[in-house]
N, C-alpha and C. Protein backbone atom coordinates (compact mmCIF):
# COMPACT_ATOMS: atom_id res chain seq x y z
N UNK A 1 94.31 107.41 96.51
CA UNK A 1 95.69 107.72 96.81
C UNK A 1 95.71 109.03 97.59
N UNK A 2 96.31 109.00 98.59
CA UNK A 2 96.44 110.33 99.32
C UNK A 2 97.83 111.10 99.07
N UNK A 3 97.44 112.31 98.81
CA UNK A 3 98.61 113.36 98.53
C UNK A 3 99.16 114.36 99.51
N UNK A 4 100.34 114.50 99.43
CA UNK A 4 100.77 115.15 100.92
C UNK A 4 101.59 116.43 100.28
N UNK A 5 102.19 117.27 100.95
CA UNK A 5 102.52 118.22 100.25
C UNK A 5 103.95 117.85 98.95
N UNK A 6 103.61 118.80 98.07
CA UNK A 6 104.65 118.78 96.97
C UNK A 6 106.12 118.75 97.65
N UNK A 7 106.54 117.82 97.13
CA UNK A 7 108.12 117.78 97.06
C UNK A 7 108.74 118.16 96.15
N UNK A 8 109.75 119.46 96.34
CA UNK A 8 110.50 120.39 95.80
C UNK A 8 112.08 119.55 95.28
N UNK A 9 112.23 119.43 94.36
CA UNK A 9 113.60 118.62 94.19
C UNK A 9 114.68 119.85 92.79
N UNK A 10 115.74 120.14 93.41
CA UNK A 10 116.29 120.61 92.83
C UNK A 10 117.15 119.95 91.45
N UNK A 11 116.51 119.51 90.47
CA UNK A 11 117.30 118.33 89.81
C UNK A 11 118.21 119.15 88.37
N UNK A 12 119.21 118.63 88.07
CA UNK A 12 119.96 119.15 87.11
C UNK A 12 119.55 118.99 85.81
N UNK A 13 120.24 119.58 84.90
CA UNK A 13 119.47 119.54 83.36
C UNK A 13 119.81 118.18 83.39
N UNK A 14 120.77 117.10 83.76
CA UNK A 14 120.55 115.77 82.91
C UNK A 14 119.79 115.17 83.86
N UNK A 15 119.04 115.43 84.80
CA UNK A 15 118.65 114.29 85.64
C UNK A 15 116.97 114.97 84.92
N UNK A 16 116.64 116.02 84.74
CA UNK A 16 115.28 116.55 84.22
C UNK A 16 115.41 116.03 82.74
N UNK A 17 116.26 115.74 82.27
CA UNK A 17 116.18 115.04 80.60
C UNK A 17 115.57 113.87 81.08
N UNK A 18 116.81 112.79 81.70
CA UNK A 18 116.15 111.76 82.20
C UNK A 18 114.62 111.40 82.64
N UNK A 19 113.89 111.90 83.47
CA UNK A 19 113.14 112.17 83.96
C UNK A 19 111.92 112.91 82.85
N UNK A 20 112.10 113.40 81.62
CA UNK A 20 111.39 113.75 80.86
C UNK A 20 111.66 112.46 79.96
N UNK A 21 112.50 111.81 79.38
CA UNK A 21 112.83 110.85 79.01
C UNK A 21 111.88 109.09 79.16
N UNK A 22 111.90 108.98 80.53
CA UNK A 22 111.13 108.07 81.12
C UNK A 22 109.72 108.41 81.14
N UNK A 23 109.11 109.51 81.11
CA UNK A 23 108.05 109.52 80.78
C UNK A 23 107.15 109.59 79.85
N UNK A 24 108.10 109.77 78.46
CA UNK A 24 107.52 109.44 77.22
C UNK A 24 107.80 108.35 77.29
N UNK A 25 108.91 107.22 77.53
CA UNK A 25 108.48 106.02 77.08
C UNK A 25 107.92 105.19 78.17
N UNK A 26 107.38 105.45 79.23
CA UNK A 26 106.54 104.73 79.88
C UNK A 26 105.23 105.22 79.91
N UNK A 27 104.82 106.16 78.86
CA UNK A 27 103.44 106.78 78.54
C UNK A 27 102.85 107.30 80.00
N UNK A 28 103.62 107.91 80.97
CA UNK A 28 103.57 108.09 82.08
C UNK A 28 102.58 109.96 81.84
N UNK A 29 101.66 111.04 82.86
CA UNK A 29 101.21 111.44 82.22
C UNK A 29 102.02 113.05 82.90
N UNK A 30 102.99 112.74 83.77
CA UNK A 30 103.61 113.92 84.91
C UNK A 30 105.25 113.23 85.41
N UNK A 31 105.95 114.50 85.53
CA UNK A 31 106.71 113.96 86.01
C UNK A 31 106.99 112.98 87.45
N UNK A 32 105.84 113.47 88.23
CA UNK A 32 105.00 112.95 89.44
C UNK A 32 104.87 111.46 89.60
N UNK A 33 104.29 111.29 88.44
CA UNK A 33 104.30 109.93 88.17
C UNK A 33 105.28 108.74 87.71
N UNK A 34 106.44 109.40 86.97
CA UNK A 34 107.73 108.75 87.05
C UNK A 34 108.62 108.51 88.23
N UNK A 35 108.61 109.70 89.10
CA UNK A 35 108.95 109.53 90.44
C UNK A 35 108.31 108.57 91.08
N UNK A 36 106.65 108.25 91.52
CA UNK A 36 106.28 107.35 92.15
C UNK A 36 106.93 106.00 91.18
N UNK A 37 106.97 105.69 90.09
CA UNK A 37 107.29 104.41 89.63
C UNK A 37 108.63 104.52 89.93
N UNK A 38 109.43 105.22 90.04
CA UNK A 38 110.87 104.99 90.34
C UNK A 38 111.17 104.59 92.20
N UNK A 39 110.26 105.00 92.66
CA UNK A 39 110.21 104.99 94.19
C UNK A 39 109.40 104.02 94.24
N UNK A 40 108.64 103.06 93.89
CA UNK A 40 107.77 101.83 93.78
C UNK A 40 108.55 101.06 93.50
N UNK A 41 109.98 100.66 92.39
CA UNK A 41 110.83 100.15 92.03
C UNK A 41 111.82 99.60 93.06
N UNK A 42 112.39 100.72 93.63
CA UNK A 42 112.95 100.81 95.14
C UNK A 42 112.93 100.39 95.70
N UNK A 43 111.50 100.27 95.89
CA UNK A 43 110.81 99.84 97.41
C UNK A 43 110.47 98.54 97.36
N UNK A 44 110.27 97.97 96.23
CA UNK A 44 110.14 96.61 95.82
C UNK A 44 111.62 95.76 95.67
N UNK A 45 112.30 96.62 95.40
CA UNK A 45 113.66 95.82 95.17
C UNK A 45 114.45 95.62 96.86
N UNK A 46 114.17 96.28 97.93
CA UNK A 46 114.51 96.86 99.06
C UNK A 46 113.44 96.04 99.89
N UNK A 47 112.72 95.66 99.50
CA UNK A 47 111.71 95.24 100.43
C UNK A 47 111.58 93.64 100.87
N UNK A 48 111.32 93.70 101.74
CA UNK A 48 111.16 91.65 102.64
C UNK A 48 109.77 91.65 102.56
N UNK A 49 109.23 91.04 102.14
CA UNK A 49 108.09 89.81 101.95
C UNK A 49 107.82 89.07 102.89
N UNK A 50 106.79 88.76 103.69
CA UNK A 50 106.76 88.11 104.75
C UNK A 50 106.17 86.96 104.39
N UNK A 51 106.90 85.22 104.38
CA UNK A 51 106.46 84.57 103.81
C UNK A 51 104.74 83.77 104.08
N UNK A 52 105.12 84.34 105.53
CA UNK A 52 103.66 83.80 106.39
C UNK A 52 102.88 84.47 106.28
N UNK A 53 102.52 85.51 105.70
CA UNK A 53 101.51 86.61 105.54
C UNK A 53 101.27 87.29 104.23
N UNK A 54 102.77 87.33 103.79
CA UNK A 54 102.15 88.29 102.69
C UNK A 54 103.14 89.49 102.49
N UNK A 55 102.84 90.22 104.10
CA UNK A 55 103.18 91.79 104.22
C UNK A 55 104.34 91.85 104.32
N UNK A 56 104.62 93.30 103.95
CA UNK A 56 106.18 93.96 104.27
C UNK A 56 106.38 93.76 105.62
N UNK A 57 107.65 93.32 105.73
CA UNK A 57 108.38 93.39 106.94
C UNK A 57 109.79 94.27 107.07
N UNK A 58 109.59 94.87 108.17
CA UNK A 58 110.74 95.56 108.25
C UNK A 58 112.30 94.80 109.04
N UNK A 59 113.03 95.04 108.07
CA UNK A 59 114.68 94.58 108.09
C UNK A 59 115.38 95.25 109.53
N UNK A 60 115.32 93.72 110.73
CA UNK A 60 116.15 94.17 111.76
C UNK A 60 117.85 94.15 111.85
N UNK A 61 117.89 93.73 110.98
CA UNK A 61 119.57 93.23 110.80
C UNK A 61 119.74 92.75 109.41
N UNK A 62 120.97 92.77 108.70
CA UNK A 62 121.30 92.14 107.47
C UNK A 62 120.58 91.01 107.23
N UNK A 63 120.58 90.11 107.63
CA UNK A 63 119.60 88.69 107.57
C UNK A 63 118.60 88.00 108.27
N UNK A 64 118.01 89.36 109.36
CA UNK A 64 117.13 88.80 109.87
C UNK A 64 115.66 90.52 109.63
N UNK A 65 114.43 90.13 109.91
CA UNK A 65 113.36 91.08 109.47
C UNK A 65 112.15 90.64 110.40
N UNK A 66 110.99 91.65 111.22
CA UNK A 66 109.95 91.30 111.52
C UNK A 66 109.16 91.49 111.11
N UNK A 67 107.82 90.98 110.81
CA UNK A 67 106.68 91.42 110.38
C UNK A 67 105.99 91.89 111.10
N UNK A 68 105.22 93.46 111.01
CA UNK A 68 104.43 93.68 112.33
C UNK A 68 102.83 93.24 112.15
N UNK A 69 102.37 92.79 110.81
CA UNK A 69 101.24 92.27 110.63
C UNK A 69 101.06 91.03 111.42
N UNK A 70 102.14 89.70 111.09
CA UNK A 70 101.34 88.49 111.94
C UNK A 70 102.14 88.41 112.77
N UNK A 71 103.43 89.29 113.39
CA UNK A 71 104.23 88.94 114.19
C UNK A 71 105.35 87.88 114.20
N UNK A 72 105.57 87.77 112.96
CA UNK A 72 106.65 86.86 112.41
C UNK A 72 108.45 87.04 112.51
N UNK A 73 109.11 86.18 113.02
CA UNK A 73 110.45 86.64 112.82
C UNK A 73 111.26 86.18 111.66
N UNK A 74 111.76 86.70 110.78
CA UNK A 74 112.59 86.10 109.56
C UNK A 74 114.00 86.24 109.66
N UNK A 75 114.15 84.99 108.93
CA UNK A 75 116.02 85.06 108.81
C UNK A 75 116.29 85.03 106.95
N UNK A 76 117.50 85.70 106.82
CA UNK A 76 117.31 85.18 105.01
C UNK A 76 118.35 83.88 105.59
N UNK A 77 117.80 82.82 104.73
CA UNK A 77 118.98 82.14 104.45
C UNK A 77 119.33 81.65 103.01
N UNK A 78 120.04 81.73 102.54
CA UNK A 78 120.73 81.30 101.15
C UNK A 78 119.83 81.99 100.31
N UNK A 79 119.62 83.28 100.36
CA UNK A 79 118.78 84.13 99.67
C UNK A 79 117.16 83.87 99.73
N UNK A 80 116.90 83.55 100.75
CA UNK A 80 115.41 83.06 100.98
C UNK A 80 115.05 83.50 102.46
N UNK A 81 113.88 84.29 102.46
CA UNK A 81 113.36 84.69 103.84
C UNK A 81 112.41 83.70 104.43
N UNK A 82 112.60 83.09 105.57
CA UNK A 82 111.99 81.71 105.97
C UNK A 82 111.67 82.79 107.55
N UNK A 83 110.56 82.26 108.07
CA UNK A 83 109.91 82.59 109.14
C UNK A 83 110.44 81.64 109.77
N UNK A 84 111.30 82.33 110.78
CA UNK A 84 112.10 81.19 112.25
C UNK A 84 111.28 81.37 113.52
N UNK A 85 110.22 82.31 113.19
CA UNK A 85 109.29 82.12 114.64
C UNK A 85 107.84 83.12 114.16
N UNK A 86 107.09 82.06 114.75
CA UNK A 86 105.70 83.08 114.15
C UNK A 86 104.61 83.40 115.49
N UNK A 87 103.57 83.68 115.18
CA UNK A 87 102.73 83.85 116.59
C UNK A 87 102.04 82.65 116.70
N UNK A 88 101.89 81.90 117.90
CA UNK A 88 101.52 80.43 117.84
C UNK A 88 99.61 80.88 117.74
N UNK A 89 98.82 82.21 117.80
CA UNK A 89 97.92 82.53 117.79
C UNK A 89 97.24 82.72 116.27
N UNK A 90 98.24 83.03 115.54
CA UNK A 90 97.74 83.07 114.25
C UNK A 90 97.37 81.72 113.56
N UNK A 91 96.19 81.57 112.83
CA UNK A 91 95.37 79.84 112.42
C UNK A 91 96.50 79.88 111.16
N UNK A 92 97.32 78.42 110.89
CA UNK A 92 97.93 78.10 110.00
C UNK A 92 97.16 77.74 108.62
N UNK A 93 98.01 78.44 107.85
CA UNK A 93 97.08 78.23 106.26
C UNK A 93 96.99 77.16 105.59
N UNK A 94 95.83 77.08 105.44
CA UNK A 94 95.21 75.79 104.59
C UNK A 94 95.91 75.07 103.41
């Protein structure tokens, strides 16, 4: 894991309870580490799935997303991200 410089967060006594809180009961061993699981949470809940690949894709519009791994275009439809155009170069999976 690579570490980049400390991030300084000015947080209030109830958000540092909280935050001391979550890390006794997620046997977590820093507050450091509650932050990354709270920002892992996020990012998972926030995040498009690329169905043809795998990878994160980044969200071009409310219901549509590209993947820059296989070059995929997605649309959501009816709560489902379906690849409406892919790279005709990439070998289709087995």
């Amino acid at each position: 894991m690579s570490t980049g410089p400390p991030i300084d967060l000015q947080l209030s006594d109830q958000e540092r309870e909280m935050i001391e809180l979550l890390q006794r009961e997620l046997g977590l061993s820093s507050h450091a580490e509650v932050l990354r699981v709270l920002l892992h949470q996020a990012m998972k809940r926030r995040a498009v799935v690329c169905p043809t690949c795998g990878h994160m894709a980044q969200r071009s519009a409310a219901d549509q997303a590209s993947c820059s791994s296989c070059l995929s275009i997605l649309q959501l439809s009816q709560g489902i991200w379906q690849a409406i155009q892919s790279d005709p170069r990439r070998p289709k999976p087995l």
